[in-house]
Protein backbone atom coordinates (compact mmCIF):
# COMPACT_ATOMS: atom_id res chain seq x y z
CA UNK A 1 -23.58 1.89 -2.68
CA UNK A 2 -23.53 4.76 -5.16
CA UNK A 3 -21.81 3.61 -8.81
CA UNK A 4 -20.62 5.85 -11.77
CA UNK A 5 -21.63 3.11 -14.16
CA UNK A 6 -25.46 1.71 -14.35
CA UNK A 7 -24.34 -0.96 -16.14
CA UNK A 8 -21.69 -2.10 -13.71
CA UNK A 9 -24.38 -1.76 -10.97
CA UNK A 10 -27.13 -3.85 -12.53
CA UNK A 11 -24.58 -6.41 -13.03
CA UNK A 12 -23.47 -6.23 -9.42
CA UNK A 13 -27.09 -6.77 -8.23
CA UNK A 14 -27.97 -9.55 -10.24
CA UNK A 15 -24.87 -10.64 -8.93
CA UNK A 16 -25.19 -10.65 -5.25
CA UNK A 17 -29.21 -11.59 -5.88
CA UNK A 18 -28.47 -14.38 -6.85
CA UNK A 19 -26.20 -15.19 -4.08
CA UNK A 20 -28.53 -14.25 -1.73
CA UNK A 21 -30.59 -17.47 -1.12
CA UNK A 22 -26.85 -19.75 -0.96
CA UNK A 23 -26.02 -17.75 2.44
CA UNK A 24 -28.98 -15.83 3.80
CA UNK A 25 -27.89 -12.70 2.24
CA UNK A 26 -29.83 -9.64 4.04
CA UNK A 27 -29.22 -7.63 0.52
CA UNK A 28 -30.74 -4.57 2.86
CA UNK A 29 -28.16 -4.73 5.02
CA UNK A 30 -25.30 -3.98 2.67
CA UNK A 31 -23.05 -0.85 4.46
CA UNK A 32 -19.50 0.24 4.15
CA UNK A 33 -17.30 -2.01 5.58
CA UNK A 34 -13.57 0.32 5.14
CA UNK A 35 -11.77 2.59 3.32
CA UNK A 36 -8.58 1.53 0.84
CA UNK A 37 -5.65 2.94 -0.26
CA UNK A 38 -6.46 1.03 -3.84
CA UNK A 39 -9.52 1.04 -6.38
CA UNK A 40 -11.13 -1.71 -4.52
CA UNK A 41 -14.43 -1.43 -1.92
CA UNK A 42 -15.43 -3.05 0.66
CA UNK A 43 -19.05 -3.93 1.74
CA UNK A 44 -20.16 -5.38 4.83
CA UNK A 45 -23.89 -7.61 4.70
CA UNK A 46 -25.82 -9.86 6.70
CA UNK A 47 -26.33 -13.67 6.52
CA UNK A 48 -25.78 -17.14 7.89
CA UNK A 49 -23.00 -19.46 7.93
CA UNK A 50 -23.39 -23.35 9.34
CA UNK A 51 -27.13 -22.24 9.96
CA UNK A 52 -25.82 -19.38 12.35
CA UNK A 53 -25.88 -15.64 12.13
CA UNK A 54 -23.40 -14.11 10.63
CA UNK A 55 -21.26 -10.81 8.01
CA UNK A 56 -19.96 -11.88 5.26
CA UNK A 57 -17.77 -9.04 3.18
CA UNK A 58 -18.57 -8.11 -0.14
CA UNK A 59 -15.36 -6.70 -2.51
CA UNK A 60 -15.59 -4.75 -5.62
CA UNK A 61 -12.43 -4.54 -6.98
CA UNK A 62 -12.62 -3.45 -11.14
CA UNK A 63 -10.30 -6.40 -13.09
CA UNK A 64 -8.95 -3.36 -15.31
CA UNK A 65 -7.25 -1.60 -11.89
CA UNK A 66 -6.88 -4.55 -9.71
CA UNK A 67 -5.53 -8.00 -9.91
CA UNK A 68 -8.08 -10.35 -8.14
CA UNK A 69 -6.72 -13.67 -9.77
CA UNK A 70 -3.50 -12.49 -6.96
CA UNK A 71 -6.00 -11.97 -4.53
CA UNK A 72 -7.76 -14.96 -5.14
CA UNK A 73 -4.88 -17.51 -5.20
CA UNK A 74 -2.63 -15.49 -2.17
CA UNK A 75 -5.29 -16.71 -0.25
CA UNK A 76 -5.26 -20.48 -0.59
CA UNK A 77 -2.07 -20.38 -0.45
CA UNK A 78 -2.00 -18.62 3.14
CA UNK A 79 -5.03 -20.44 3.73
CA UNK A 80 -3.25 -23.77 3.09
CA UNK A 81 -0.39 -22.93 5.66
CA UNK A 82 -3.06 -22.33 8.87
CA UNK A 83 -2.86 -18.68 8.55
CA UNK A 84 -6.26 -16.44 8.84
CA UNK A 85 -7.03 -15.05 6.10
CA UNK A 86 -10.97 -14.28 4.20
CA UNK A 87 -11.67 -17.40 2.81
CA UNK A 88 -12.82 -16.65 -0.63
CA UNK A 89 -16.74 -17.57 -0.75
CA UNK A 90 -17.53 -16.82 -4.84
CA UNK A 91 -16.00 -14.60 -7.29
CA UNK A 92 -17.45 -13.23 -9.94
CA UNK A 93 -14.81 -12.84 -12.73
CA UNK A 94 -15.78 -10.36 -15.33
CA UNK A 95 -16.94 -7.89 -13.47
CA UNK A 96 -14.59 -8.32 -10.52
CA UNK A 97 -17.42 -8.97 -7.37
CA UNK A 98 -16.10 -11.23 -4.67
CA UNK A 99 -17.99 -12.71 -1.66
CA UNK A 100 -15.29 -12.99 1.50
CA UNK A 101 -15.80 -13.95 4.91
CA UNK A 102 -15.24 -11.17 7.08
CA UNK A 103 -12.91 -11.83 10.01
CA UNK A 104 -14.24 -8.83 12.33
CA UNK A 105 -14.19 -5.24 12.49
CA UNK A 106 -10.78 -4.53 15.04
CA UNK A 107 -8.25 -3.41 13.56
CA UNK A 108 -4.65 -3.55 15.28
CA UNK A 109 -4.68 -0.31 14.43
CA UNK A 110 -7.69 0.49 16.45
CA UNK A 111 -7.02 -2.25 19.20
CA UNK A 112 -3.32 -0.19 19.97
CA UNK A 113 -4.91 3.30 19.90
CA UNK A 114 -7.13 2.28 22.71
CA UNK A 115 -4.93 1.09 24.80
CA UNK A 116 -3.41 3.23 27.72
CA UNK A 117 -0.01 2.20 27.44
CA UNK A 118 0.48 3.90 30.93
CA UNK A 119 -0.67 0.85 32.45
CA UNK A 120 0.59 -2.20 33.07
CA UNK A 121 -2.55 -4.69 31.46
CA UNK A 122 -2.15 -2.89 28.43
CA UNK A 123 0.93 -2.87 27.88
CA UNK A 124 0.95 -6.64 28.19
CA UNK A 125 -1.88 -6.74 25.59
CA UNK A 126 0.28 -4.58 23.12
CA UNK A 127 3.05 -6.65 23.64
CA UNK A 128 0.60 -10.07 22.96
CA UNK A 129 -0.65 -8.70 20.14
CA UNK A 130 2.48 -8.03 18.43
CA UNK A 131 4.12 -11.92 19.88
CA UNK A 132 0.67 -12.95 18.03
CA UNK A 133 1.83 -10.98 15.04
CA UNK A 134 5.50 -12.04 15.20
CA UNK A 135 4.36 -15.69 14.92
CA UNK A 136 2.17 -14.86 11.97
CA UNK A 137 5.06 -13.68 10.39
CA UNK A 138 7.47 -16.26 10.70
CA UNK A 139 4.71 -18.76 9.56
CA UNK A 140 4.08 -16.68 6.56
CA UNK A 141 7.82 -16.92 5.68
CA UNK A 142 7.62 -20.29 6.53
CA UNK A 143 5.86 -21.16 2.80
CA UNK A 144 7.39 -22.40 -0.24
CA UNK A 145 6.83 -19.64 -2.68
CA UNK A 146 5.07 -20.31 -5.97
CA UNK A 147 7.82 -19.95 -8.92
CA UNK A 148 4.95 -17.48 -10.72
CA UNK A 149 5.62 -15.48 -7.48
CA UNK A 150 6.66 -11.94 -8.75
CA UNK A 151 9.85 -11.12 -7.53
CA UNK A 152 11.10 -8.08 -5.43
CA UNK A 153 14.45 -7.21 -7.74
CA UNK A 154 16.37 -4.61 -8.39
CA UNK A 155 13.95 -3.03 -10.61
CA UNK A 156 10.94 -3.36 -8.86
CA UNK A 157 12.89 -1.72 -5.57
CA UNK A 158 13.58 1.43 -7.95
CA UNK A 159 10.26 1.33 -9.39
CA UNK A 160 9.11 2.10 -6.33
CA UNK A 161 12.02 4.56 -4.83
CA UNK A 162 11.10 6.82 -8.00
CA UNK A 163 7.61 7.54 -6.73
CA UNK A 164 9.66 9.71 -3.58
CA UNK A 165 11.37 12.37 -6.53
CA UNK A 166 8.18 11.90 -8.57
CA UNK A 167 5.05 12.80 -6.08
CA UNK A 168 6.97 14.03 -2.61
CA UNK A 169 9.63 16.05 -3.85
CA UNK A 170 8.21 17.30 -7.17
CA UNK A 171 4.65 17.44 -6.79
CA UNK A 172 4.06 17.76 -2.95
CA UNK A 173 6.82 20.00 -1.55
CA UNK A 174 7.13 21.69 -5.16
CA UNK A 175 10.79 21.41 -5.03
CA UNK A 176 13.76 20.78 -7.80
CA UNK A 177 16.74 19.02 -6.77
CA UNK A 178 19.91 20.72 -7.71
CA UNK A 179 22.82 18.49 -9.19
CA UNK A 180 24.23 18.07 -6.16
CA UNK A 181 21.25 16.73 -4.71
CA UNK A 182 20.48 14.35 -7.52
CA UNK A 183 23.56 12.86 -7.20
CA UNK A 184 23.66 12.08 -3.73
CA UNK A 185 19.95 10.66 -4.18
CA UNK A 186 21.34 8.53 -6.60
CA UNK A 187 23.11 7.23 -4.81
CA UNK A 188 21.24 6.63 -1.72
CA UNK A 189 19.15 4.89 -3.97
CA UNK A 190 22.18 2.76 -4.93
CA UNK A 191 23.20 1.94 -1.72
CA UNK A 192 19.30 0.98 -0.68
CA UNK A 193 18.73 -1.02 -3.44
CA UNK A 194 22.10 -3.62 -2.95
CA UNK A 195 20.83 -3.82 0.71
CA UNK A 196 17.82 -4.53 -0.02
CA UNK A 197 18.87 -7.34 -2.72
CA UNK A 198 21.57 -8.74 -1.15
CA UNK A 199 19.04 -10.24 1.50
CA UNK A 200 17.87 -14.15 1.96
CA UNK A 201 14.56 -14.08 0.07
CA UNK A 202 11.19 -15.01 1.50
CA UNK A 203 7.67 -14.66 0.60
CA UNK A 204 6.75 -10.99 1.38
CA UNK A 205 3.48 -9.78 2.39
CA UNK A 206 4.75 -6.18 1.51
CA UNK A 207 2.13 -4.60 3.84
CA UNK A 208 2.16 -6.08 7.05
CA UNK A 209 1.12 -3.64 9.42
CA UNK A 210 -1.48 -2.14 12.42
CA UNK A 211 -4.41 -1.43 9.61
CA UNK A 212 -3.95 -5.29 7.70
CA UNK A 213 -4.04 -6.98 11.22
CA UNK A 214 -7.24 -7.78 12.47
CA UNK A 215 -7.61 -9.18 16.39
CA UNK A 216 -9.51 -11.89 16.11
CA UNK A 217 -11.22 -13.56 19.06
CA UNK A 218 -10.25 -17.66 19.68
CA UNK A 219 -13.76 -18.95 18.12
CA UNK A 220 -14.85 -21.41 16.12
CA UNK A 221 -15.79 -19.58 12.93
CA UNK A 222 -16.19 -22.07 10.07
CA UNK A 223 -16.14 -25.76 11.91
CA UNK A 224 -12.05 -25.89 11.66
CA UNK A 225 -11.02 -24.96 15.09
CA UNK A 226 -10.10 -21.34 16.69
CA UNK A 227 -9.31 -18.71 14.38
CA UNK A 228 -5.54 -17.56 15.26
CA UNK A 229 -4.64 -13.86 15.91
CA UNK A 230 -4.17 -11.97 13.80
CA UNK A 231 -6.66 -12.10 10.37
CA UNK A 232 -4.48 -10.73 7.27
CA UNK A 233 -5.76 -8.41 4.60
CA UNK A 234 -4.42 -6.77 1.97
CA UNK A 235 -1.91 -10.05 1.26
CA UNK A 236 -2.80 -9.67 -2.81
CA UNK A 237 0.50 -8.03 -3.68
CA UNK A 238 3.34 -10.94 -1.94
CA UNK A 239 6.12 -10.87 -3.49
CA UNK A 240 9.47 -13.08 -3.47
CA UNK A 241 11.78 -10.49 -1.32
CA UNK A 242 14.21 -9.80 1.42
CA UNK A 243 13.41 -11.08 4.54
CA UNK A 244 13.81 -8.12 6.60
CA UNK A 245 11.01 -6.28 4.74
CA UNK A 246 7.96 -7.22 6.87
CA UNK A 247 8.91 -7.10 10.24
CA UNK A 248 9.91 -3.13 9.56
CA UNK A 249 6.73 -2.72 8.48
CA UNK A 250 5.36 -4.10 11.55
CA UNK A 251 7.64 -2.21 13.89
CA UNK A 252 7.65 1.09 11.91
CA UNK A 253 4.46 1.49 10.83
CA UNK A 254 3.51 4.64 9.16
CA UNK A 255 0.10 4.94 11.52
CA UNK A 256 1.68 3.92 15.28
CA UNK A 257 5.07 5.54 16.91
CA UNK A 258 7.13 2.89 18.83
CA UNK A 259 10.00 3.64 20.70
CA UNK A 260 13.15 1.86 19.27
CA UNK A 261 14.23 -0.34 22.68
CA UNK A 262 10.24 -1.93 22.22
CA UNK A 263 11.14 -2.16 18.77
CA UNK A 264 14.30 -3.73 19.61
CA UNK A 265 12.77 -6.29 21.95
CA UNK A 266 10.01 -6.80 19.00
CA UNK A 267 12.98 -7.52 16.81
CA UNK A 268 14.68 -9.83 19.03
CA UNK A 269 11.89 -12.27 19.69
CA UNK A 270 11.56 -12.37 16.07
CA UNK A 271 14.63 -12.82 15.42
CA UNK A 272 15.63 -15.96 17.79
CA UNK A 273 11.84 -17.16 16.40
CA UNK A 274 13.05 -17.14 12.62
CA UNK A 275 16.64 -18.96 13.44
CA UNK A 276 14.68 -21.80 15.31
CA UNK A 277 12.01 -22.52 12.55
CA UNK A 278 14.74 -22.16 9.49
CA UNK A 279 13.84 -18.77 8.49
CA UNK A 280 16.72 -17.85 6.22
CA UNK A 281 17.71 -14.25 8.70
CA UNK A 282 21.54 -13.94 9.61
CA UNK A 283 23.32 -15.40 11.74
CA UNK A 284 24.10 -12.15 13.67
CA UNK A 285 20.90 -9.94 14.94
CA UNK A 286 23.16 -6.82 14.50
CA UNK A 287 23.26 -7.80 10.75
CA UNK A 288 19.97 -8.37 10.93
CA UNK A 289 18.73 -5.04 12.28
CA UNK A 290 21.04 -3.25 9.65
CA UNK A 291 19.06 -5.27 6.88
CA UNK A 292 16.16 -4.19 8.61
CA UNK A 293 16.21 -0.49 8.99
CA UNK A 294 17.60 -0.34 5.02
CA UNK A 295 14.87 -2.30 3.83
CA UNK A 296 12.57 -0.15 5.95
CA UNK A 297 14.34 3.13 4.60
CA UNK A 298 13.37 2.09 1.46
CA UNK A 299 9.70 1.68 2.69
CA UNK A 300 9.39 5.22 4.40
CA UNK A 301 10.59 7.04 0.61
CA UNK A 302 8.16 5.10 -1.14
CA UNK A 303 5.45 5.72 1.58
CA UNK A 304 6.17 9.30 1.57
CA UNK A 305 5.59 9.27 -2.38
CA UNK A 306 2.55 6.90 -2.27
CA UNK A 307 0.65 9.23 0.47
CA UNK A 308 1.51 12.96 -1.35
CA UNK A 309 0.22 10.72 -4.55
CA UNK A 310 -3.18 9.51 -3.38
CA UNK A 311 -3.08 13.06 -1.62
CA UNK A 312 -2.85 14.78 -5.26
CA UNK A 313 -3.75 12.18 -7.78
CA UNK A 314 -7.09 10.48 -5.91
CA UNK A 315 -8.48 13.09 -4.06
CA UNK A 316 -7.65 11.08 -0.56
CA UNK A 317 -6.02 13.90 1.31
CA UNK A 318 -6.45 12.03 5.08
CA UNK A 319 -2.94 10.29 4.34
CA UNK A 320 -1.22 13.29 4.80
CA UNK A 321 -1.71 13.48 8.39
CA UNK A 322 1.02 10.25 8.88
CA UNK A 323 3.16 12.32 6.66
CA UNK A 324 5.14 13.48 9.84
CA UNK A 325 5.81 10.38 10.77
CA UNK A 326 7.06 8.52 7.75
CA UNK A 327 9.22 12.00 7.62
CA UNK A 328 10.81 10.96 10.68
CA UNK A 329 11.43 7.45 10.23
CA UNK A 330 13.41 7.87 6.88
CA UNK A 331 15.15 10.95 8.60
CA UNK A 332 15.87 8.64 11.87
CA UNK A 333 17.70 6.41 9.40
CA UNK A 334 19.89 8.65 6.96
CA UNK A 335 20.92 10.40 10.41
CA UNK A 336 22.29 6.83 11.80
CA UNK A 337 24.78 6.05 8.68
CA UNK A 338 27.54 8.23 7.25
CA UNK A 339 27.29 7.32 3.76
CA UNK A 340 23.37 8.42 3.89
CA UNK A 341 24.34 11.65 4.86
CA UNK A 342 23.30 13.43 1.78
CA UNK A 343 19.83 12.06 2.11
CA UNK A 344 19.64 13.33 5.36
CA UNK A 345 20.11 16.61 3.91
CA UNK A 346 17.75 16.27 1.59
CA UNK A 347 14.90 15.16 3.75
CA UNK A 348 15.82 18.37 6.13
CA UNK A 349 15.94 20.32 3.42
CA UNK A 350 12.31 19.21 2.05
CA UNK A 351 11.21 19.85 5.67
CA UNK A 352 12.50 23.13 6.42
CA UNK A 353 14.29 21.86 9.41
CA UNK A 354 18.17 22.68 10.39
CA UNK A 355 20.64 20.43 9.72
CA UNK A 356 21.50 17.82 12.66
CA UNK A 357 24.01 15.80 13.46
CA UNK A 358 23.26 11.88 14.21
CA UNK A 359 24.96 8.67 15.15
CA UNK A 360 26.99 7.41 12.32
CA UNK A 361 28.22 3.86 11.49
């Protein structure tokens, strides 16, 4: 681990020293674990658990950038419904240090980009993976929300629309919108938002996708029976919100392409899932998959701003590669209804590509 702050790092080692001896901690063994989007680093180490071998994950996550009290108390709560998610193993407040039990090192993400989806076995194993996922989900919307819960509104959606004009437009592609332009992003932004609002709320991981999905393998890992498929990171920032918001970031993720009959299908099962358990979706899956693909719109403008921002801001340029394809998931969108014609300009306009026409409803 390299710090930029000896102070932080001596307390960090008298930190996990002292933890040591509680879980076998092989302090030697302390390596990289993944990369984040956020402040926050993650550390794999060796130890023991119920006398066995076994990783444990180590967080560092600054309390002046990061909110671990969120982190911390997201996770009993999913914890308390079944779901798998790091249980949290000791915290150390001040400085931010968190001990975690790590639920693997497989990725969705990684899982899915090994597959040949040529062939038939794998194709089955996509498809269980996301069913697995899909049943997560439903669970996970399942659970009373705590009233502290922050809450996905109006302002909060154009909080984070702004960051498309702000970072992607401005900053990335260099470009100033002329009137014209700012009024029909207006309001796009308009018509997103009172989608996005009018929804049934739910309690909203806000980034359920391929890289916060871990396979996990049916074992016993802590004495309480199988671990389900998948593991969930990243759950710190739920929300209250609309109940479309993350199954589209499931199906369009902005690091896998699907083709939109699987996502469909994917859609579907959910769908008929939700109605049977009482999740609050409409009565009408062609409502539904309007919600959906609004709510997701949404998602792709604010992705496309949060990637050209870490891109400019924190030096992590690799984001920019799934530029492309957030491009084309917002464009797929604006193309399908009228009234987002303007945007679809826009986003054409930001590419350099010719204007095309689309399905319109």
């Amino acid at each position: 681990m390299t710090w930029a702050d000896p102070a932080r790092q001596a307390a960090f080692d008298g930190w996990l020293a002292g933890l040591a001896p509680r879980h076998a901690l092989q302090v030697q063994t302390l390596a990289p674990a993944s990369a984040d989007a956020s402040f926050r680093r993650y550390f794999r180490i060796q130890g023991e658990a119920s006398g066995r071998p076994a990783t444990f994950i180590v967080m560092d996550a600054p309390p002046a950038v990061e909110d671990n009290r969120a982190f911390v108390d997201i996770a009993a709560l999913l914890r308390a419904a079944g779901l798998n998610v790091p249980q949290v193993l000791d915290w150390q407040v001040e400085h931010g240090f968190l001990l975690i039990s790590d639920l693997g090192r497989r990725t969705y993400h990684a899982e899915l980009l090994s597959l040949d989806l040529e062939q038939g076995a794998h194709q089955r194993r996509a498809d269980g993976l996301y069913r697995d996922a899909i049943g997560t989900l439903v669970t996970l919307q399942g659970i009373a929300v705590p009233e502290a819960l922050p809450r996905y509104d109006a302002a909060m959606v154009r909080r984070e629309l702004d960051i498309f004009p702000e970072w992607y437009i401005a900053r990335h592609q260099g470009m100033t919108l002329d009137d014209r332009q700012q009024q029909g992003l207006a309001r796009a932004f308009d018509q997103i938002t009172q989608v996005f609002t009018s929804q049934a709320q739910v309690l909203v991981h806000r980034d359920f996708h391929s890289r916060n999905l871990m396979v996990c393998a049916p074992i016993d890992t802590d004495g309480a029976g199988p671990a389900p498929n998948p593991g969930l990171l990243d759950f710190q920032g739920a929300v209250l919100g609309p109940v479309a918001y993350d199954l589209v970031s499931l199906l369009r993720d902005a690091y896998l392409d699907w083709d939109e009959p699987q996502q469909i299908d994917w859609a579907a099962r959910y769908w008929e899932r939700a109605r049977k358990a009482g999740v609050p979706v409409p009565d009408d899956f062609g409502t539904y998959w309007r919600d959906l693909e609004w709510t997701g719109l949404q998602r792709h403008l604010k992705v496309l701003g949060i990637f050209a921002r870490l891109s400019h801001r924190d030096g992590k340029h690799g984001y920019l590669d799934d530029l492309p394809r957030v491009w084309r998931q917002a464009h797929h969108v604006a193309m399908r209804y009228a009234v987002l014609t303007p945007l679809a300009r826009l986003l054409e306009a930001l590419a350099k590509v010719e204007a095309r026409d689309g399905y319109t409803f």
